[in-house]
N, C-alpha and C. Protein backbone atom coordinates (compact mmCIF):
# COMPACT_ATOMS: atom_id res chain seq x y z
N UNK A 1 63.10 -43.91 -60.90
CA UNK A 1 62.25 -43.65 -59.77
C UNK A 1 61.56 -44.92 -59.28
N UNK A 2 61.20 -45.83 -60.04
CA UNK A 2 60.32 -47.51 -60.10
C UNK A 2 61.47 -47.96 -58.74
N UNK A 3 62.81 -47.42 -59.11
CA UNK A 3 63.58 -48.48 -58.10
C UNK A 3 63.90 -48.08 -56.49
N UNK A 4 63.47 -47.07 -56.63
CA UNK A 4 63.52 -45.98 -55.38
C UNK A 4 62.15 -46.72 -54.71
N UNK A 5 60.95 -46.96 -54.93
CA UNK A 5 60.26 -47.29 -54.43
C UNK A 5 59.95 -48.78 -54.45
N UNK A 6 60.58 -49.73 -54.28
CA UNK A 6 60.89 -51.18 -55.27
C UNK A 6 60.74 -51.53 -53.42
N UNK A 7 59.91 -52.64 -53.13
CA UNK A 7 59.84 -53.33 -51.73
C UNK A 7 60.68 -54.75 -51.81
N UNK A 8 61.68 -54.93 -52.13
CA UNK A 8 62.34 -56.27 -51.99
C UNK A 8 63.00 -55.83 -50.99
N UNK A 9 63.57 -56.94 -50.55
CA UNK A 9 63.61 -57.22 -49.05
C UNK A 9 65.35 -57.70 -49.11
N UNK A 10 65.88 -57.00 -48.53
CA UNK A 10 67.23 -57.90 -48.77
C UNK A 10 67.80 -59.26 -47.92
N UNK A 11 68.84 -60.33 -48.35
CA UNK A 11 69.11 -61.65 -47.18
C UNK A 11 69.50 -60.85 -46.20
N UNK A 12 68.57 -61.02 -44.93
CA UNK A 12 69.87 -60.82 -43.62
C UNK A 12 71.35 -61.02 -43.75
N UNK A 13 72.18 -60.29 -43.07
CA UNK A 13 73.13 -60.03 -42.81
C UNK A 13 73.84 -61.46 -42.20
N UNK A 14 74.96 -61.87 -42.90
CA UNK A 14 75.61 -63.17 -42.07
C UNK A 14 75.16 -63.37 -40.47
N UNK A 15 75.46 -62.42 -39.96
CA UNK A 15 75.48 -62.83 -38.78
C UNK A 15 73.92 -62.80 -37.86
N UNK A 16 73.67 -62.13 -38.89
CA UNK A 16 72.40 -62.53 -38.16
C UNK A 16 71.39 -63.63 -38.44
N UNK A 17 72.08 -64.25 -40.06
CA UNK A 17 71.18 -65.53 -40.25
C UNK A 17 72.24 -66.87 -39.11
N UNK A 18 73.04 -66.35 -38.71
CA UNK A 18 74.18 -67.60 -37.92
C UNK A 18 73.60 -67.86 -36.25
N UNK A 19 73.26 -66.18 -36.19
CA UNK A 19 72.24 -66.04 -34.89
C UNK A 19 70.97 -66.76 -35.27
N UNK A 20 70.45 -67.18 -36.14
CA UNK A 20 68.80 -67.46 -36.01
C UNK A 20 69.06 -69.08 -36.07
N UNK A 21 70.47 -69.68 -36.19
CA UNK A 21 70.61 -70.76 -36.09
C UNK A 21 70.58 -71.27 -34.59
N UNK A 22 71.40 -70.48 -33.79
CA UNK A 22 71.65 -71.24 -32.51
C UNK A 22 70.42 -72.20 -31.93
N UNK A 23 69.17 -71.40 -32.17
CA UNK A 23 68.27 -72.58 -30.93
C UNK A 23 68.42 -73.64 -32.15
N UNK A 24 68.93 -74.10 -33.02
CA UNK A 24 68.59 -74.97 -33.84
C UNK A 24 69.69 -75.99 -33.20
N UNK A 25 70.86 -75.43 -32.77
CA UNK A 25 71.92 -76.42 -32.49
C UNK A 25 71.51 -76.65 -30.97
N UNK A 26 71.08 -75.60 -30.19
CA UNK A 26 70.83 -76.01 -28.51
C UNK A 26 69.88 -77.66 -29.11
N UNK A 27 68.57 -77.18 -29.51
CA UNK A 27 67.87 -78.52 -29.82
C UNK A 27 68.22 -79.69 -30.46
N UNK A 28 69.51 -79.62 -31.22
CA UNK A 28 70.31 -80.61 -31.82
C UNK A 28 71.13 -81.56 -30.44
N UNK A 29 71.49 -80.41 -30.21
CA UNK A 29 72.40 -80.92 -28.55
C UNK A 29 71.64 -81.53 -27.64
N UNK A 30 70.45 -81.15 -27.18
CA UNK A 30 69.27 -81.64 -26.23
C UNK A 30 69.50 -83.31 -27.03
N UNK A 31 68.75 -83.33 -28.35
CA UNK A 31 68.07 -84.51 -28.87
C UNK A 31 69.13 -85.78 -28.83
N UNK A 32 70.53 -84.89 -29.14
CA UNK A 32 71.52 -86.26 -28.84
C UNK A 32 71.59 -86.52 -27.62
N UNK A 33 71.78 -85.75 -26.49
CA UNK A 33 71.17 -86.28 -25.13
C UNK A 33 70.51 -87.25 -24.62
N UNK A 34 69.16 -86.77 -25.17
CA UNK A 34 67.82 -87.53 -25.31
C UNK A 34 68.42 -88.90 -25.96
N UNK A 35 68.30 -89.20 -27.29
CA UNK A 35 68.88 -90.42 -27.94
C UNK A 35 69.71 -91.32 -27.22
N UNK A 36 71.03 -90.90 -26.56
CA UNK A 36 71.79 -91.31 -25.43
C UNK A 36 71.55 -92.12 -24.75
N UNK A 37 70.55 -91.21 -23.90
CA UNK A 37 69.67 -91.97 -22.49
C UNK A 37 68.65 -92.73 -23.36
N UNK A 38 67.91 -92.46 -24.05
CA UNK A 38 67.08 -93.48 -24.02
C UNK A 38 67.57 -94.89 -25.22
N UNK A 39 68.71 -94.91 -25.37
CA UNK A 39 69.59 -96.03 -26.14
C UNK A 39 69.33 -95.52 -27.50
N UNK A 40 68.68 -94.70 -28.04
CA UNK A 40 68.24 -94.93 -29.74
C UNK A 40 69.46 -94.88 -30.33
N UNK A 41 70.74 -94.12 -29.83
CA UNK A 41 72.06 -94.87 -30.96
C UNK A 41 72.45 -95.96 -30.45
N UNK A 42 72.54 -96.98 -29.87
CA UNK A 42 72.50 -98.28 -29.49
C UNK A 42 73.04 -99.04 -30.28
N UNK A 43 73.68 -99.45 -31.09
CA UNK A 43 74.36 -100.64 -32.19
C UNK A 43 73.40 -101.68 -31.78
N UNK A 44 73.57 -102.15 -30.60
CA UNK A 44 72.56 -103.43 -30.05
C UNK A 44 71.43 -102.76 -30.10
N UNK A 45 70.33 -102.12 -29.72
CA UNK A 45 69.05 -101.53 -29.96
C UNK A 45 68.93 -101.49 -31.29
N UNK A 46 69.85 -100.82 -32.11
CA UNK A 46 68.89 -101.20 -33.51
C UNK A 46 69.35 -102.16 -33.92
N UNK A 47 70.56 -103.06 -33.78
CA UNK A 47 70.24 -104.63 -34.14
C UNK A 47 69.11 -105.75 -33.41
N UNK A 48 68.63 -105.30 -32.57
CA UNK A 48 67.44 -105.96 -31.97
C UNK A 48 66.33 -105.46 -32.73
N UNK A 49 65.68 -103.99 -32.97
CA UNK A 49 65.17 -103.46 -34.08
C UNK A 49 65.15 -104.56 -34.95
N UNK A 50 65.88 -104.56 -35.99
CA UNK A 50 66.15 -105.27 -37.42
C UNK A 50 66.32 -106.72 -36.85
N UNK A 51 66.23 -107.45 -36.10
CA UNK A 51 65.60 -109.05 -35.89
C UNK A 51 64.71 -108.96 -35.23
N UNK A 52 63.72 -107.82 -34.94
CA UNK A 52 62.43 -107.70 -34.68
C UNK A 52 62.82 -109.13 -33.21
N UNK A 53 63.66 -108.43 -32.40
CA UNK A 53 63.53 -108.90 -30.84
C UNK A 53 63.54 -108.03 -29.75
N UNK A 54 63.16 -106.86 -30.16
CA UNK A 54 62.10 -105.87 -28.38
C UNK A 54 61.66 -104.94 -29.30
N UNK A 55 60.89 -104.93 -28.36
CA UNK A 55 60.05 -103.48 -28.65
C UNK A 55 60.50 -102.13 -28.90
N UNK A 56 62.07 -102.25 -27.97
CA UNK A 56 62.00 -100.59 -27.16
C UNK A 56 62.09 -99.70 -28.51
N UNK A 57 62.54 -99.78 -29.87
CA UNK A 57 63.12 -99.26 -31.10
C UNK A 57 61.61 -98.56 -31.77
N UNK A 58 60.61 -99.72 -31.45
CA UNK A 58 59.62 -99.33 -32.84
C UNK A 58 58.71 -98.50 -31.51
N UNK A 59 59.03 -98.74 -30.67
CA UNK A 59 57.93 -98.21 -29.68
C UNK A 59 58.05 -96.30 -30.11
N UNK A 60 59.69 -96.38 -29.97
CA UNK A 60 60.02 -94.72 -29.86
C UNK A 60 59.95 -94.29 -31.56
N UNK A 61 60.07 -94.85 -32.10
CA UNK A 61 59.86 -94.30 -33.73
C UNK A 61 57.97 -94.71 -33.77
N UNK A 62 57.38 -95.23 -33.52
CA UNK A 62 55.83 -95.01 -33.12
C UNK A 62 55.65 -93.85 -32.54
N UNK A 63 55.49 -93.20 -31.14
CA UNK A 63 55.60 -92.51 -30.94
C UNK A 63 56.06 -91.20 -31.22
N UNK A 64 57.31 -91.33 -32.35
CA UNK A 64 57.74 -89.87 -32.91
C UNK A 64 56.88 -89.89 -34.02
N UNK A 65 56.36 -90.38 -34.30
CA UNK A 65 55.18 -90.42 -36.06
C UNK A 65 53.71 -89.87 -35.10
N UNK A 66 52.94 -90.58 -34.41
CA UNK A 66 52.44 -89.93 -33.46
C UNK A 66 52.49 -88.48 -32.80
N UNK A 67 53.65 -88.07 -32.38
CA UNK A 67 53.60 -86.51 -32.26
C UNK A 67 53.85 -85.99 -33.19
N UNK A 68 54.99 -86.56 -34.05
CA UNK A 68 54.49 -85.37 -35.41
C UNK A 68 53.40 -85.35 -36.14
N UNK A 69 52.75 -86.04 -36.08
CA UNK A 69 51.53 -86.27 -36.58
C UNK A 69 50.26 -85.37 -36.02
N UNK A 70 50.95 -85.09 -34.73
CA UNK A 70 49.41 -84.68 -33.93
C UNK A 70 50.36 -83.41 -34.17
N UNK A 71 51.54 -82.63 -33.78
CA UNK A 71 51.68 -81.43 -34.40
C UNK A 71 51.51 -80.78 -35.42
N UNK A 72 52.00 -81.55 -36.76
CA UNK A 72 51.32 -81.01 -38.17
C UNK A 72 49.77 -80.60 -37.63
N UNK A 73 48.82 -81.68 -37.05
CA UNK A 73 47.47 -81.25 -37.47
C UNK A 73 47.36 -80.76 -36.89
N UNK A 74 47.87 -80.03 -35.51
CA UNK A 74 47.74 -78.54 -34.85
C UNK A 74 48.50 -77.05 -35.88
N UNK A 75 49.46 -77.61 -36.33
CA UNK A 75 50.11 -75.90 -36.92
C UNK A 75 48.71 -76.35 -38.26
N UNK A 76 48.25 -76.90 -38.48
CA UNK A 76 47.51 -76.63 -39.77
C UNK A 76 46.19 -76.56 -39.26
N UNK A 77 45.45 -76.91 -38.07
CA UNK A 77 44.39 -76.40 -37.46
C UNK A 77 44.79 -74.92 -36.71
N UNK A 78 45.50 -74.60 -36.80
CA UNK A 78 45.57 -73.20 -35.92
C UNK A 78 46.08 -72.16 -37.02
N UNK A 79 46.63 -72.65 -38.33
CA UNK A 79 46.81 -71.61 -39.39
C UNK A 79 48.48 -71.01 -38.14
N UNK A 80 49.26 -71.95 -37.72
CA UNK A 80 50.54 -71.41 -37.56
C UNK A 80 51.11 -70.62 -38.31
N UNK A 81 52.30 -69.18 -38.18
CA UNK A 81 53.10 -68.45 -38.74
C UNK A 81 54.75 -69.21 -38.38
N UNK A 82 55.28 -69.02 -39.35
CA UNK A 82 56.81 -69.15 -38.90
C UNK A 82 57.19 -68.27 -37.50
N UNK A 83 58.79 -68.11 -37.45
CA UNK A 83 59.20 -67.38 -36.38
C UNK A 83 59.63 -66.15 -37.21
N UNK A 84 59.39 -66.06 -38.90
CA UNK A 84 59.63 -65.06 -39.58
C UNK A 84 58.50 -64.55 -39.60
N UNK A 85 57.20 -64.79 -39.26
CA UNK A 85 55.77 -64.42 -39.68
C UNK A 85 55.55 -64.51 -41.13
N UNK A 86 55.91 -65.70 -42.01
CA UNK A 86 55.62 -66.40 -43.07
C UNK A 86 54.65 -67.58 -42.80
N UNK A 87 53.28 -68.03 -43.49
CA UNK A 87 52.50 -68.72 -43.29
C UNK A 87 53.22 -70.18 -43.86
N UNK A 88 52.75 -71.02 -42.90
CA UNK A 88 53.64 -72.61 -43.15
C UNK A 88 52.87 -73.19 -44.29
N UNK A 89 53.06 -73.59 -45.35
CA UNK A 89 52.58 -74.22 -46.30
C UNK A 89 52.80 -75.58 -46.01
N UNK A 90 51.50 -76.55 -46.31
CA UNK A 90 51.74 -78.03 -46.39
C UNK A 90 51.23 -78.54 -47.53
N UNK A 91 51.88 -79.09 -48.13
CA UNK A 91 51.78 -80.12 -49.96
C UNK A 91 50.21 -80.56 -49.84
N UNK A 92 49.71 -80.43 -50.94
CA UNK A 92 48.01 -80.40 -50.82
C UNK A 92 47.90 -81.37 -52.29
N UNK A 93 48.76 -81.94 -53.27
CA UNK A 93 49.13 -82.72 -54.01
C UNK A 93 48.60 -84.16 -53.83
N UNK A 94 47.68 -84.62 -55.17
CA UNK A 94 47.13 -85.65 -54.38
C UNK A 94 47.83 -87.31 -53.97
N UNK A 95 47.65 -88.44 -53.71
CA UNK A 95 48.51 -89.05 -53.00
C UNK A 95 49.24 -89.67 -54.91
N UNK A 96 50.05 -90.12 -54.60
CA UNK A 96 50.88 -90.66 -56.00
C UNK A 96 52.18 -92.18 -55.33
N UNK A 97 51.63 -92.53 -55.98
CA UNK A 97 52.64 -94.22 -55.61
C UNK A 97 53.79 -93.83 -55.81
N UNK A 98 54.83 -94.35 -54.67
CA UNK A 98 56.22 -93.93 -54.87
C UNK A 98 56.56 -94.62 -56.45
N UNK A 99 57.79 -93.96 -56.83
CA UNK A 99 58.21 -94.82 -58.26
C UNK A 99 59.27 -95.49 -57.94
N UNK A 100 60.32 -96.32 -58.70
CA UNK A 100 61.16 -96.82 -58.72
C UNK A 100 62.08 -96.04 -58.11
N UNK A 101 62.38 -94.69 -58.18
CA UNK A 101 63.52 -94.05 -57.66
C UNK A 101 63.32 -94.07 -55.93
N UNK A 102 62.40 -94.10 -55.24
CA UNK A 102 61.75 -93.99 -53.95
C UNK A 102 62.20 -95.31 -53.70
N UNK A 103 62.14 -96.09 -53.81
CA UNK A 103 62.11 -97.81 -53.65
C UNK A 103 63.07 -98.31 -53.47
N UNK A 104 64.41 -97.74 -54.96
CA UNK A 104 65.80 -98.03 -54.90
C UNK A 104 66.16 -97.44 -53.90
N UNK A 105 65.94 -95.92 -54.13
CA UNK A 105 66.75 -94.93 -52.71
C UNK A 105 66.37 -95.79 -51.12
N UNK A 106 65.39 -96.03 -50.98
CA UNK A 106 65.04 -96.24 -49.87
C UNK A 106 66.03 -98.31 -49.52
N UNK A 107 65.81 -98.85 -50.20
CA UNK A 107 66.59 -99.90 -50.28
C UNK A 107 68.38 -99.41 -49.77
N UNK A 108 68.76 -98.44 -50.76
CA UNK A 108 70.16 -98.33 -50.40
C UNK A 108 70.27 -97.41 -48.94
N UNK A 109 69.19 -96.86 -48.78
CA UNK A 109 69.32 -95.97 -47.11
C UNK A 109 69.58 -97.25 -46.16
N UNK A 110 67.92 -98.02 -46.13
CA UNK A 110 68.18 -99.31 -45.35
C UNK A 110 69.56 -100.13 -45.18
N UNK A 111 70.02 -100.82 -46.83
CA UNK A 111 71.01 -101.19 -46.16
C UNK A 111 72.35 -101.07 -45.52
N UNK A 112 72.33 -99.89 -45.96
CA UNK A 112 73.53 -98.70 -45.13
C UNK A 112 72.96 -98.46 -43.90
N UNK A 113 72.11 -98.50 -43.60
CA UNK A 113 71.51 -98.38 -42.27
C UNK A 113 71.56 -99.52 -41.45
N UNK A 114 71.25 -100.49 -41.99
CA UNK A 114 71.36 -101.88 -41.31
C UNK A 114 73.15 -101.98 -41.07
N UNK A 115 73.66 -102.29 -42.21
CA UNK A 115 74.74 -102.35 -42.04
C UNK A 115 75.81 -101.95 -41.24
N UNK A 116 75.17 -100.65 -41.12
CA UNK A 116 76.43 -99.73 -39.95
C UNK A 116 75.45 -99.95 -38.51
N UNK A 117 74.35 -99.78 -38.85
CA UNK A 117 73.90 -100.04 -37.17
C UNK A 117 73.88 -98.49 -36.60
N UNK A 118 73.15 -97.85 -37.75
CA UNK A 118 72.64 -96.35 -37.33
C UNK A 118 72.04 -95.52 -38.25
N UNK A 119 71.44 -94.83 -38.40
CA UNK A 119 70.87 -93.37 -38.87
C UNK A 119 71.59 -91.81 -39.14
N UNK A 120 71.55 -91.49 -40.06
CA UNK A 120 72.16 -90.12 -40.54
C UNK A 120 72.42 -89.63 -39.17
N UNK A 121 71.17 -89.59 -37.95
CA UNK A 121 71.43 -88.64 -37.04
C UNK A 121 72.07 -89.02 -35.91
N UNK A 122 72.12 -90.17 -35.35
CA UNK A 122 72.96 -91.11 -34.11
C UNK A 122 74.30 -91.06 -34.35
N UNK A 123 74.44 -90.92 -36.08
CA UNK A 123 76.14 -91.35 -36.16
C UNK A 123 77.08 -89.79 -35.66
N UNK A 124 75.88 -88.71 -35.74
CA UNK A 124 76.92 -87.32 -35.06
C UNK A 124 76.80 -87.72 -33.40
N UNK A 125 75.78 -88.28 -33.08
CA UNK A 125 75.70 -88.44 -31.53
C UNK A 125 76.80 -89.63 -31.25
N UNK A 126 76.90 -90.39 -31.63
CA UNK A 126 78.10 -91.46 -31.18
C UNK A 126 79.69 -91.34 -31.59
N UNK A 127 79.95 -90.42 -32.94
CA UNK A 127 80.58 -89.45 -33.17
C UNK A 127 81.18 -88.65 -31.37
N UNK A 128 80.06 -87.61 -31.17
CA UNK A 128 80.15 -86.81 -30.25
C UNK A 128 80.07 -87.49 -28.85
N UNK A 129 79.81 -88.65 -29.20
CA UNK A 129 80.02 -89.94 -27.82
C UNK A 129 81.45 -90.61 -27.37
N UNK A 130 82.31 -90.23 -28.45
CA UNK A 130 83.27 -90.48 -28.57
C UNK A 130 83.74 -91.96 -29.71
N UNK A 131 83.41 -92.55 -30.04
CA UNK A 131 82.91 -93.68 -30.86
C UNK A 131 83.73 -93.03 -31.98
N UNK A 132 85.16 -93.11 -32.24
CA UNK A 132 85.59 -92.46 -33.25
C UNK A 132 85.89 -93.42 -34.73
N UNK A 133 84.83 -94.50 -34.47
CA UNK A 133 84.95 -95.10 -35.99
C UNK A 133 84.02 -94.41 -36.35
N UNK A 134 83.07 -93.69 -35.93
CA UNK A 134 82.34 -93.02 -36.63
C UNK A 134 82.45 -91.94 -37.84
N UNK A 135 83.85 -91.92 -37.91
CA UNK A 135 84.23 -90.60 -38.37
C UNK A 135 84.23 -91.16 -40.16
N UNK A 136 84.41 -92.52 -40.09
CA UNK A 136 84.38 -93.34 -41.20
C UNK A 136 82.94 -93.25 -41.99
N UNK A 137 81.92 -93.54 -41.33
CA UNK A 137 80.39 -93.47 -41.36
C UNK A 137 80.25 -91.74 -41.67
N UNK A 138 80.74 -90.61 -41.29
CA UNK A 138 80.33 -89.48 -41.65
C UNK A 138 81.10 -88.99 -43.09
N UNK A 139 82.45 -89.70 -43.03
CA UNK A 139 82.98 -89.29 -44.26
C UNK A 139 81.80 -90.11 -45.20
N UNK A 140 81.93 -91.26 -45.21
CA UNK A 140 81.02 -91.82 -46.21
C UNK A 140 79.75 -91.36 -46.41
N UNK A 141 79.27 -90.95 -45.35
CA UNK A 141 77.48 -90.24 -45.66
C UNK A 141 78.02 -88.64 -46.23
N UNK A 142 78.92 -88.15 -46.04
CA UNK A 142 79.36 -86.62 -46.77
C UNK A 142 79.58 -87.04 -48.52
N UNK A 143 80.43 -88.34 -48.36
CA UNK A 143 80.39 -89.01 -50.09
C UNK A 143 79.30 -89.44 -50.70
N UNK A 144 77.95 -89.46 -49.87
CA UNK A 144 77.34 -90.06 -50.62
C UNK A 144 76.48 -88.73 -50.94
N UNK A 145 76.58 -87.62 -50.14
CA UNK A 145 76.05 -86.73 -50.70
C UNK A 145 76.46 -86.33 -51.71
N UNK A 146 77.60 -85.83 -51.34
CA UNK A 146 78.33 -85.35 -52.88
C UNK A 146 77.98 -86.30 -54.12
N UNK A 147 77.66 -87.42 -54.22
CA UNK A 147 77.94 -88.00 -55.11
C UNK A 147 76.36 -87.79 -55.89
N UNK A 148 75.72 -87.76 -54.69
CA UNK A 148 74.12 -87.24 -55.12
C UNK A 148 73.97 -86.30 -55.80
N UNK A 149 74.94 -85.18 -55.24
CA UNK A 149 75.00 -83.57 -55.53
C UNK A 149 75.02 -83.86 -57.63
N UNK A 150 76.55 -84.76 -57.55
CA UNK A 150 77.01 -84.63 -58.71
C UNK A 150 76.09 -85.52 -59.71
N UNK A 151 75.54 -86.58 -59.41
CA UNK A 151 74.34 -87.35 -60.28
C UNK A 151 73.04 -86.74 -60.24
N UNK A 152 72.64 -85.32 -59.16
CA UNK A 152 71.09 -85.46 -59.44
C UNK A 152 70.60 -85.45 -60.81
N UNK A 153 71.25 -84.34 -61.88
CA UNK A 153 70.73 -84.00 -63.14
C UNK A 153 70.77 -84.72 -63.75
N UNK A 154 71.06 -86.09 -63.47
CA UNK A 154 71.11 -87.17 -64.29
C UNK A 154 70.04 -88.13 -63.92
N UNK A 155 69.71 -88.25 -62.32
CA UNK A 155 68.76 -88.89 -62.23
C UNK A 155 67.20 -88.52 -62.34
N UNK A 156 66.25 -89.82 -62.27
CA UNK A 156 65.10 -89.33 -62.33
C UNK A 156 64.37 -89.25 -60.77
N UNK A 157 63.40 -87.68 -61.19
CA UNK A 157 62.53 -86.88 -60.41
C UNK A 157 61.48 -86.89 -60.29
N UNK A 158 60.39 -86.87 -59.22
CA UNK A 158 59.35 -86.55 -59.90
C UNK A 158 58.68 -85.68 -59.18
């Protein structure tokens, strides 16, 4: 009888978690747009970036730290709900110095980043720009996941 009255909630139905994706891809589609026009996949824009010769690179990554910045402190001054009506939790943990694993990781992002002359997210937009060496750059960022996948339990966490 305990299970007859039991409130768990079951996963939505495939298709309807595939439906709660779409505005996720319309806004995916917009942002490579956006990126486009305003050069941020650029090979030359972020090699000007990284010899620190214009502005236009740090101006727009300023600016995106800036609005997310001023959005967090609105969904957390207004006590925001999801679009599930789940309350948004933000890490309340006090500040802690990155460790060695933060430092290395971030070293090998950079120079894969430097190197190719893009970001996890430009390389689907120049990809979808037609730029089909890109396809080289996505296999390799899919290998490097996997390879993450298969070392996390080995590496250190914190």
């Amino acid at each position: 009888m305990a299970s007859e009255t039991s409130t768990t909630t079951a996963a939505p139905p495939a298709a309807e978690a595939t439906e709660a994706l779409w505005p996720y891809l319309l806004w995916g589609v917009l942002l490579g747009f956006v990126f486009t026009r305003a050069e941020v996949v650029s090979w030359f824009r972020i090699q000007e970036m990284f010899r620190f010769q214009a502005f236009h690179m740090y101006g727009i990554i300023g600016s995106a730290v800036a609005v997310g910045a001023a959005g967090v402190a609105l969904l957390k001054r207004f006590d925001v709900t999801s679009r599930a009506g789940r309350p948004m939790a933000f890490p309340t943990d006090e500040f802690r110095a990155p460790g060695t694993q933060f430092w290395l990781g971030g070293a090998a992002f950079g120079l894969g980043w430097g190197l190719l002359g893009a970001c996890p997210g430009p390389i689907y937009v120049l990809l979808g720009n037609g730029l089909t060496v890109m396809i080289v750059a996505v296999a390799a960022a899919l290998a490097g996941v996997a390879a993450y996948g298969a070392l996390r339990p080995h590496l250190p966490h914190s």
